[in-house]
N, C-alpha and C. Protein backbone atom coordinates (compact mmCIF):
# COMPACT_ATOMS: atom_id res chain seq x y z
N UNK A 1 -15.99 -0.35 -19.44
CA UNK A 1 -14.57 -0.60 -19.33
C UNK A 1 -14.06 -0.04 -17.99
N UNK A 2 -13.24 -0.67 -17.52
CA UNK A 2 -13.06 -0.61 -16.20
C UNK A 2 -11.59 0.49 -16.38
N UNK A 3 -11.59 1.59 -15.14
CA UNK A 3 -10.40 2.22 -15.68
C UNK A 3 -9.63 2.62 -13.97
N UNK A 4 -7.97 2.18 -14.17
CA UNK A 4 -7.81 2.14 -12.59
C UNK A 4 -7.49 3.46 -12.48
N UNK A 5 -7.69 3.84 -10.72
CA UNK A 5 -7.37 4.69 -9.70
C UNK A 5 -5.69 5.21 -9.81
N UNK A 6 -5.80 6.41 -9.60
CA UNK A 6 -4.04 7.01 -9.46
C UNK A 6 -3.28 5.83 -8.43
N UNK A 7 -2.02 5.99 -8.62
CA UNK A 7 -1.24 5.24 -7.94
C UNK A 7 -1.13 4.99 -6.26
N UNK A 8 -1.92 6.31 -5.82
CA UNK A 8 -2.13 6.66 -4.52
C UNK A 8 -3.64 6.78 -4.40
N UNK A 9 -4.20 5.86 -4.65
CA UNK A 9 -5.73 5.69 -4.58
C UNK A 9 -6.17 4.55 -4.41
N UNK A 10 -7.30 3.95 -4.45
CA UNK A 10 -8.00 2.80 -3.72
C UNK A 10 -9.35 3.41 -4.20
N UNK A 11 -10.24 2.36 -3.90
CA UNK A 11 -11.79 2.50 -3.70
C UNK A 11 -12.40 1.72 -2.84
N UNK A 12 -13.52 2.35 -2.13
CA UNK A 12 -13.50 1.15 -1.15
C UNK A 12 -14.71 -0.14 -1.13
N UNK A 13 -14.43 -0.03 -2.29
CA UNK A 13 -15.14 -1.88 -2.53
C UNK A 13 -14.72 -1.90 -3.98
N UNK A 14 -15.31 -3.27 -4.44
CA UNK A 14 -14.55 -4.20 -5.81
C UNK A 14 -15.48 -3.25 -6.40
N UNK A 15 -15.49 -3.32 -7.70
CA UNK A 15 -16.73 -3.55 -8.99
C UNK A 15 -17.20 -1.68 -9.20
N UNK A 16 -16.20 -0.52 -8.64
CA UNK A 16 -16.78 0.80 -8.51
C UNK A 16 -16.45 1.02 -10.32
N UNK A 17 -17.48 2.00 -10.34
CA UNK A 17 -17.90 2.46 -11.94
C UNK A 17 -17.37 3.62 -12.23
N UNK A 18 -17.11 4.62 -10.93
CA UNK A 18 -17.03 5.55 -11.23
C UNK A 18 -15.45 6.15 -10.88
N UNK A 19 -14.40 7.08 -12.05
CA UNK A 19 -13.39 8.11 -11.10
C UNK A 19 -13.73 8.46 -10.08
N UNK A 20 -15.19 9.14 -9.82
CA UNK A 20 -14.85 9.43 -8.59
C UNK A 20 -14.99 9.19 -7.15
N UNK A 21 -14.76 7.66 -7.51
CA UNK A 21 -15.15 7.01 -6.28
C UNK A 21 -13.21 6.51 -5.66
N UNK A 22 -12.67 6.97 -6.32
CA UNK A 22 -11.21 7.00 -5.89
C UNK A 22 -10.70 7.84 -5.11
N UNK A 23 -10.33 7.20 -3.52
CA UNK A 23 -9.97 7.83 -2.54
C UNK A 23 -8.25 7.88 -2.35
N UNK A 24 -7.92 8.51 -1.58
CA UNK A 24 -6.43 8.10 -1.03
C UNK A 24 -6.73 7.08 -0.53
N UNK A 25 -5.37 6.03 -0.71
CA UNK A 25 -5.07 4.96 0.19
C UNK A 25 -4.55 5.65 1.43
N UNK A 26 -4.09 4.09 1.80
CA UNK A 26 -3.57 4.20 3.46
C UNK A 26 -1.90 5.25 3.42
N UNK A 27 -1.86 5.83 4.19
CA UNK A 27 -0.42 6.75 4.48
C UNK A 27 -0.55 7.97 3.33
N UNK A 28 -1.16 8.05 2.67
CA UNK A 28 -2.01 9.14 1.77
C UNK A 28 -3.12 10.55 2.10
N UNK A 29 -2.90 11.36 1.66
CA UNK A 29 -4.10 12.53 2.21
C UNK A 29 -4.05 13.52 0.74
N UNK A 30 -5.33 14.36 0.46
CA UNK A 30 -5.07 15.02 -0.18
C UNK A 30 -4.47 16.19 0.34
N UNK A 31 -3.85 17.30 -0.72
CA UNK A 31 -2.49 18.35 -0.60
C UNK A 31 -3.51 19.44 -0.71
N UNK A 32 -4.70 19.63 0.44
CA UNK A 32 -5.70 20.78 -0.05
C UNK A 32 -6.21 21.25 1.66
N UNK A 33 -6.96 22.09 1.41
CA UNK A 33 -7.35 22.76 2.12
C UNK A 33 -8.92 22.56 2.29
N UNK A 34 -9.65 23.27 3.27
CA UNK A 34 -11.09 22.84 3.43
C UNK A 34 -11.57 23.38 2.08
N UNK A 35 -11.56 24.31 1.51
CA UNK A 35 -12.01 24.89 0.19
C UNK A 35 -11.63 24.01 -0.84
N UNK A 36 -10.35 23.35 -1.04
CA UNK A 36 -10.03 23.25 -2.12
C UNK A 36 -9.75 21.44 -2.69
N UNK A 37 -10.33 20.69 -1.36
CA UNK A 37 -10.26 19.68 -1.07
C UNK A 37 -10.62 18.61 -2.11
N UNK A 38 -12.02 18.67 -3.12
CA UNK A 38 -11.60 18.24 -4.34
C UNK A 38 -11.18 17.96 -5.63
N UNK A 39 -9.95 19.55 -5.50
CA UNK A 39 -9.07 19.75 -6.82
C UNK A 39 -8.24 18.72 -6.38
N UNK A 40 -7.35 18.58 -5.24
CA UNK A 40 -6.09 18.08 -4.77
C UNK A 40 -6.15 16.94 -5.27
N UNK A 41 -4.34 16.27 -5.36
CA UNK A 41 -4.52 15.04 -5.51
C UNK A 41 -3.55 14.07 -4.78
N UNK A 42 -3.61 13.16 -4.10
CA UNK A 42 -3.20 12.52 -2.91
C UNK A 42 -1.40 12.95 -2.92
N UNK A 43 -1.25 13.23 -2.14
CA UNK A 43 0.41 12.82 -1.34
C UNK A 43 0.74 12.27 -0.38
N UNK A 44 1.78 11.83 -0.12
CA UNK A 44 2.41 11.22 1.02
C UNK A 44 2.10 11.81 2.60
N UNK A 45 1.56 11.15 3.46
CA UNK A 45 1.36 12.08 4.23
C UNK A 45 3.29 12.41 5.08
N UNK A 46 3.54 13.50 6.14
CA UNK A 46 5.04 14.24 6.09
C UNK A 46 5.71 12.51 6.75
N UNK A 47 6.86 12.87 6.48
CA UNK A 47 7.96 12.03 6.79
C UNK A 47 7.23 11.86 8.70
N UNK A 48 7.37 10.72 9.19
CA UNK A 48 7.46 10.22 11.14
C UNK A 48 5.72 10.55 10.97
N UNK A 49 4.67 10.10 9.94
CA UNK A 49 3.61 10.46 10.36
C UNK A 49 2.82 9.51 9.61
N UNK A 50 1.31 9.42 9.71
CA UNK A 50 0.34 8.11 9.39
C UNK A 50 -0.78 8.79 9.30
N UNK A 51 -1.38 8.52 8.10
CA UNK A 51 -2.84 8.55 8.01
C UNK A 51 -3.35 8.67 8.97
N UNK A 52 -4.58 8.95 9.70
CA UNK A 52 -5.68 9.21 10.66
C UNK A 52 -6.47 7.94 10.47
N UNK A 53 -7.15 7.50 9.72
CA UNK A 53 -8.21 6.55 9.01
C UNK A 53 -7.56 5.74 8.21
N UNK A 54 -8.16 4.70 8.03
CA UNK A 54 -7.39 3.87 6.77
C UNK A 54 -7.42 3.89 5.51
N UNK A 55 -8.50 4.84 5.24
CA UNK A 55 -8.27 5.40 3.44
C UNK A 55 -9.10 6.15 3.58
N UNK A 56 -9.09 7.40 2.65
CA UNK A 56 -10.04 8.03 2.25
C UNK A 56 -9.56 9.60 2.83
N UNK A 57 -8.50 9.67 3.08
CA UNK A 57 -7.94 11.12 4.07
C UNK A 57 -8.51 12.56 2.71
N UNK A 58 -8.95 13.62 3.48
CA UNK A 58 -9.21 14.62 1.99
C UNK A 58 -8.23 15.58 2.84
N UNK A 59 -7.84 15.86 3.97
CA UNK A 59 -6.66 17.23 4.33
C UNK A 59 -5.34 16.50 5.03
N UNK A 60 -4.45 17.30 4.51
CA UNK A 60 -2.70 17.14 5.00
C UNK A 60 -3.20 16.92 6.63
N UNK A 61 -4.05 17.57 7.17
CA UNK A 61 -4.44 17.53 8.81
C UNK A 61 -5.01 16.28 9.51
N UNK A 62 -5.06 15.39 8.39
CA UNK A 62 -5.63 14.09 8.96
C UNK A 62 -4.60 13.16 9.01
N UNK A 63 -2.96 13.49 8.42
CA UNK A 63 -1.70 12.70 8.99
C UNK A 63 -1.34 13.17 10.42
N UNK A 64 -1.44 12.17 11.22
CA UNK A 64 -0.62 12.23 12.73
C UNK A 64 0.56 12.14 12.34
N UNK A 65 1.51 12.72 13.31
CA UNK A 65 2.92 12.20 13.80
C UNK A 65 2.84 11.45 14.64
N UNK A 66 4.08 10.73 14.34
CA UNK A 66 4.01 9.31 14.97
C UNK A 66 4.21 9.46 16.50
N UNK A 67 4.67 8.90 17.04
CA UNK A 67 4.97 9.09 18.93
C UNK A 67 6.06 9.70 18.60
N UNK A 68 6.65 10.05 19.58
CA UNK A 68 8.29 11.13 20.10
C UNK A 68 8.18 11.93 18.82
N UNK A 69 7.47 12.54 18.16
CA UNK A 69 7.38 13.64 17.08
C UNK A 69 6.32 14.82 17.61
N UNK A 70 6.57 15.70 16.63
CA UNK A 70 5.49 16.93 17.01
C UNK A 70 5.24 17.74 15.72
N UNK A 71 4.00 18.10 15.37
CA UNK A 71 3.99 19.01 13.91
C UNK A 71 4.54 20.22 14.34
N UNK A 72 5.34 20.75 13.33
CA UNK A 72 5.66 22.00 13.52
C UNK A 72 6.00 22.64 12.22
N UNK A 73 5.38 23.88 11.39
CA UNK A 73 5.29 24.33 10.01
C UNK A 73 5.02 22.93 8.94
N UNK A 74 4.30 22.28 9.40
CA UNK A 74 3.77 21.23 8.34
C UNK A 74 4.66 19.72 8.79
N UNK A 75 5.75 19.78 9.28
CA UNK A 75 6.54 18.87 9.45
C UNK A 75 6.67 18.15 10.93
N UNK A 76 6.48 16.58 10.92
CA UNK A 76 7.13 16.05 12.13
C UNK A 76 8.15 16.23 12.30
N UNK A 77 8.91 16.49 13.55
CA UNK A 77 9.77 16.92 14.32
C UNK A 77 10.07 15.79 15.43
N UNK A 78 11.39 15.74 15.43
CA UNK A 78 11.71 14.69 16.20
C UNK A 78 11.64 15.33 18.19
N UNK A 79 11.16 14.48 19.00
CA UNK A 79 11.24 15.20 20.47
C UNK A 79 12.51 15.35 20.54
N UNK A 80 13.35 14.97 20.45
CA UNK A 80 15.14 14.48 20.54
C UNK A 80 14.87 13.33 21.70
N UNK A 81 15.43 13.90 23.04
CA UNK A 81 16.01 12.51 24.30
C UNK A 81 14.15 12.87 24.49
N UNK A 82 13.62 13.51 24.17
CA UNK A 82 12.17 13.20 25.12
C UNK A 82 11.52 11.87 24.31
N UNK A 83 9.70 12.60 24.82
CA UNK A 83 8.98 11.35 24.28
C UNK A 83 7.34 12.42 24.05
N UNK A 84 7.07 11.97 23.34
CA UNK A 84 5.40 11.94 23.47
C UNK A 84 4.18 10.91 24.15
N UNK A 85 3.13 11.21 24.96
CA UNK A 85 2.35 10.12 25.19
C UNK A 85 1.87 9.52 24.46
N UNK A 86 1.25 10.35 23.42
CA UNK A 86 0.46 9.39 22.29
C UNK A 86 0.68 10.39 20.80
N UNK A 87 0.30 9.77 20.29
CA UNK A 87 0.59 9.82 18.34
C UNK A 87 -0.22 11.33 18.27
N UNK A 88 0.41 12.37 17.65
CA UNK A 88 -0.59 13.38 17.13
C UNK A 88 -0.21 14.65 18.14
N UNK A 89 0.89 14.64 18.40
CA UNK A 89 1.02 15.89 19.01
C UNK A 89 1.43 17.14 17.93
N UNK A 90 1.08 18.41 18.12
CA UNK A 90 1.09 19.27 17.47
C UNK A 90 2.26 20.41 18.37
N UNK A 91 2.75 20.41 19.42
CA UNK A 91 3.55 21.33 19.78
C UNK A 91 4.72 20.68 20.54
N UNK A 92 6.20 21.35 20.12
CA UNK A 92 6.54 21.13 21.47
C UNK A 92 6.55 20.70 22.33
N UNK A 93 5.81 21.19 23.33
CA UNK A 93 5.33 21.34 24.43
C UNK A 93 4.55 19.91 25.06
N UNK A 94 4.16 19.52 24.13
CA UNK A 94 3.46 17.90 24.08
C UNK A 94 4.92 16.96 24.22
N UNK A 95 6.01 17.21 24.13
CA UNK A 95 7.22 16.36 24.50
C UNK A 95 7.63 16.68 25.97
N UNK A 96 7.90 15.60 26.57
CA UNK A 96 8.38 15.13 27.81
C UNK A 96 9.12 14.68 28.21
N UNK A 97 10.15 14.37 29.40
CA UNK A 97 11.05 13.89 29.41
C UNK A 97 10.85 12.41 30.14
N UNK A 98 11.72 11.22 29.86
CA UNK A 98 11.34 10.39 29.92
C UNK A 98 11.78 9.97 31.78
N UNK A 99 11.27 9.11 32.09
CA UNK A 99 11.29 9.00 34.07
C UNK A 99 12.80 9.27 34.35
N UNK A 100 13.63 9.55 35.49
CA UNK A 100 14.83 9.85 35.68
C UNK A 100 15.48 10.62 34.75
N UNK A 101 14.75 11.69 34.09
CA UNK A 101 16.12 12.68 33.91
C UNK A 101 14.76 13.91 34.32
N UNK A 102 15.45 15.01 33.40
CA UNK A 102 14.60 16.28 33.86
C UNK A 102 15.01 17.19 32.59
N UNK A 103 14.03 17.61 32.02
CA UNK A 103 14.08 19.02 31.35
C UNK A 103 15.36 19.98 31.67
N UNK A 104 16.05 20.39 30.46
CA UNK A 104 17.20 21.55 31.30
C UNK A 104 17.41 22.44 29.96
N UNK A 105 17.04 23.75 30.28
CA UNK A 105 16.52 25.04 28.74
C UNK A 105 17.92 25.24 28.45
N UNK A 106 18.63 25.01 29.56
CA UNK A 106 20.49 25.28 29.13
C UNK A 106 21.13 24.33 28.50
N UNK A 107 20.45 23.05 28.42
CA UNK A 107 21.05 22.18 27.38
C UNK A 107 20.33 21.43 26.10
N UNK A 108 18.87 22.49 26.58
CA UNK A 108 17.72 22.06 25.18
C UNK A 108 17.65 21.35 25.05
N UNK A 109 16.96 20.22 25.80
CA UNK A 109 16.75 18.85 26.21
C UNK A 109 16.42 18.33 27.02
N UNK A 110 16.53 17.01 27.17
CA UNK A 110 16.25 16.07 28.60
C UNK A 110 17.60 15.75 28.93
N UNK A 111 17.38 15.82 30.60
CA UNK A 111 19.25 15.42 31.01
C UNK A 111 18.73 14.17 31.80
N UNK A 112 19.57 13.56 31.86
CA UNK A 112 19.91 12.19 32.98
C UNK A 112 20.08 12.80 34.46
N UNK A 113 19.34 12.08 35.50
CA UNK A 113 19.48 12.70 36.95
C UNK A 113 21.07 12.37 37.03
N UNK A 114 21.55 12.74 38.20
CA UNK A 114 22.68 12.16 38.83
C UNK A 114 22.82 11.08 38.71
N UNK A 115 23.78 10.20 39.19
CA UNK A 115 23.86 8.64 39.75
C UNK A 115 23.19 8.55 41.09
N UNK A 116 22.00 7.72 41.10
CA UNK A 116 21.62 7.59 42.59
C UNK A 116 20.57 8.61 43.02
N UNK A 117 20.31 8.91 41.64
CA UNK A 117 18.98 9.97 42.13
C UNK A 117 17.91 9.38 41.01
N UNK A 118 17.18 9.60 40.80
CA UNK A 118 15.37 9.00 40.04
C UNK A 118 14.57 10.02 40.44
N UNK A 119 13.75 10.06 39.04
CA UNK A 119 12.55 11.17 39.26
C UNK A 119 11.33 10.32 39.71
N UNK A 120 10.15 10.87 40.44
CA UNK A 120 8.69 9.99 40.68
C UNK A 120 8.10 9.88 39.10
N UNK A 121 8.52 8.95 38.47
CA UNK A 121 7.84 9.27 36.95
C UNK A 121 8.37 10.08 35.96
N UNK A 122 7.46 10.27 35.16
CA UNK A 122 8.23 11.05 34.00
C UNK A 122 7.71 12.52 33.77
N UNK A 123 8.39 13.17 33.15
CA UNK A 123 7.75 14.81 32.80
C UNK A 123 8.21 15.49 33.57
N UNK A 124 9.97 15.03 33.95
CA UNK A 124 10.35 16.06 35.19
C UNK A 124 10.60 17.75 34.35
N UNK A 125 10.71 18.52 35.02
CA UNK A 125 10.85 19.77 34.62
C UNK A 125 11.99 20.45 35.06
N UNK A 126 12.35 19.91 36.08
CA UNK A 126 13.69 20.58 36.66
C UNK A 126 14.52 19.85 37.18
N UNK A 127 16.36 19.98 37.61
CA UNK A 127 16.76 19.36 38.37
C UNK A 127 16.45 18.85 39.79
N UNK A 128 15.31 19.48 40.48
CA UNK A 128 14.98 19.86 41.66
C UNK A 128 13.83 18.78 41.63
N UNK A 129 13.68 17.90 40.69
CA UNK A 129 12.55 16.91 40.82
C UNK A 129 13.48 15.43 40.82
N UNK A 130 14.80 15.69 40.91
CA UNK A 130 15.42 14.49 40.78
C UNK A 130 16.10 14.51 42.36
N UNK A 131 15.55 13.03 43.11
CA UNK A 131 15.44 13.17 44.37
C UNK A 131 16.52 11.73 44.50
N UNK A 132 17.19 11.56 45.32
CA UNK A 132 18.50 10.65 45.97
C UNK A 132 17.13 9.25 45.84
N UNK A 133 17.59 8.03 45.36
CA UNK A 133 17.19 7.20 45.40
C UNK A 133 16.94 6.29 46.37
N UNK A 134 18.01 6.21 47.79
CA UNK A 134 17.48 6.05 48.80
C UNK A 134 16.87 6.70 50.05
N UNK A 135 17.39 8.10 50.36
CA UNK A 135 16.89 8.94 51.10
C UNK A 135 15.75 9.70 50.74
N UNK A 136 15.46 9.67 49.60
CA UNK A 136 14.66 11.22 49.24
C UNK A 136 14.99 12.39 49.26
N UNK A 137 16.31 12.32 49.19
CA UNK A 137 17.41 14.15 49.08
C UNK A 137 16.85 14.59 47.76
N UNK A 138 16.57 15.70 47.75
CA UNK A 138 16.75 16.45 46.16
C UNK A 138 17.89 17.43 46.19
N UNK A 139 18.38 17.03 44.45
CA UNK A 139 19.68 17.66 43.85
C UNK A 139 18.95 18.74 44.33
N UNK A 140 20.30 19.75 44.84
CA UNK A 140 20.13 21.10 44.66
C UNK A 140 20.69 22.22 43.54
């Protein structure tokens, strides 16, 4: 007699015989730790984040955050005005600011250059990287 998988499970082929061939599905991970990995039983992986693999996740550590997010105490975190390069950042610090503005700790964020000024790219860090768009002046 055939008996189905939790609601957040899958197997990965037709015709399996056994419970315990029931994995997490996709956007799923188990809620465990390296020790404790097959008591757990699947959850959601955190809010702005995705599975690693397409089924079968056994730790909370195999959900990425999505782009412009960052883990921080278990949770994606939004960059705010920044960005991330790619999916799976874990700090902070992995957020950037996007081309023409610049990092500013006094307004905890990314700012917009002047009018008429542009950064070379993105990941500015200071006002002092935002340079006059036709001369090459930098704000002082």
């Amino acid at each position: 007699m055939c008996e189905r998988c939790d609601a957040k499970e899958t197997t990965l082929s037709f015709g399996s015989t056994n419970p315990n061939q029931c994995i997490c599905d996709v956007g799923f991970s188990k809620n465990s730790t390296e020790d404790q990995k097959i008591l757990s039983s699947c959850v959601s992986c955190p809010a702005n984040s995705t599975s690693t693999g397409s089924v079968g996740n056994e730790m909370l550590k195999q959900c990425l955050c999505d782009a412009n997010f960052y883990l921080e105490n278990g949770f994606c975190q939004s960059c705010g005005s920044g960005q991330t390069l790619e999916v799976g950042a874990v700090s902070s610090a992995e957020c950037i600011c996007y081309a023409n503005s610049y990092l500013s700790d006094e307004e905890g964020g990314c700012i917009s250059c002047p009018e008429g000024f542009i950064t070379k790219g993105q990941g500015a860090t200071s006002a002092k990287n935002c340079v006059n768009n036709r001369s090459n002046l930098k704000v002082s």
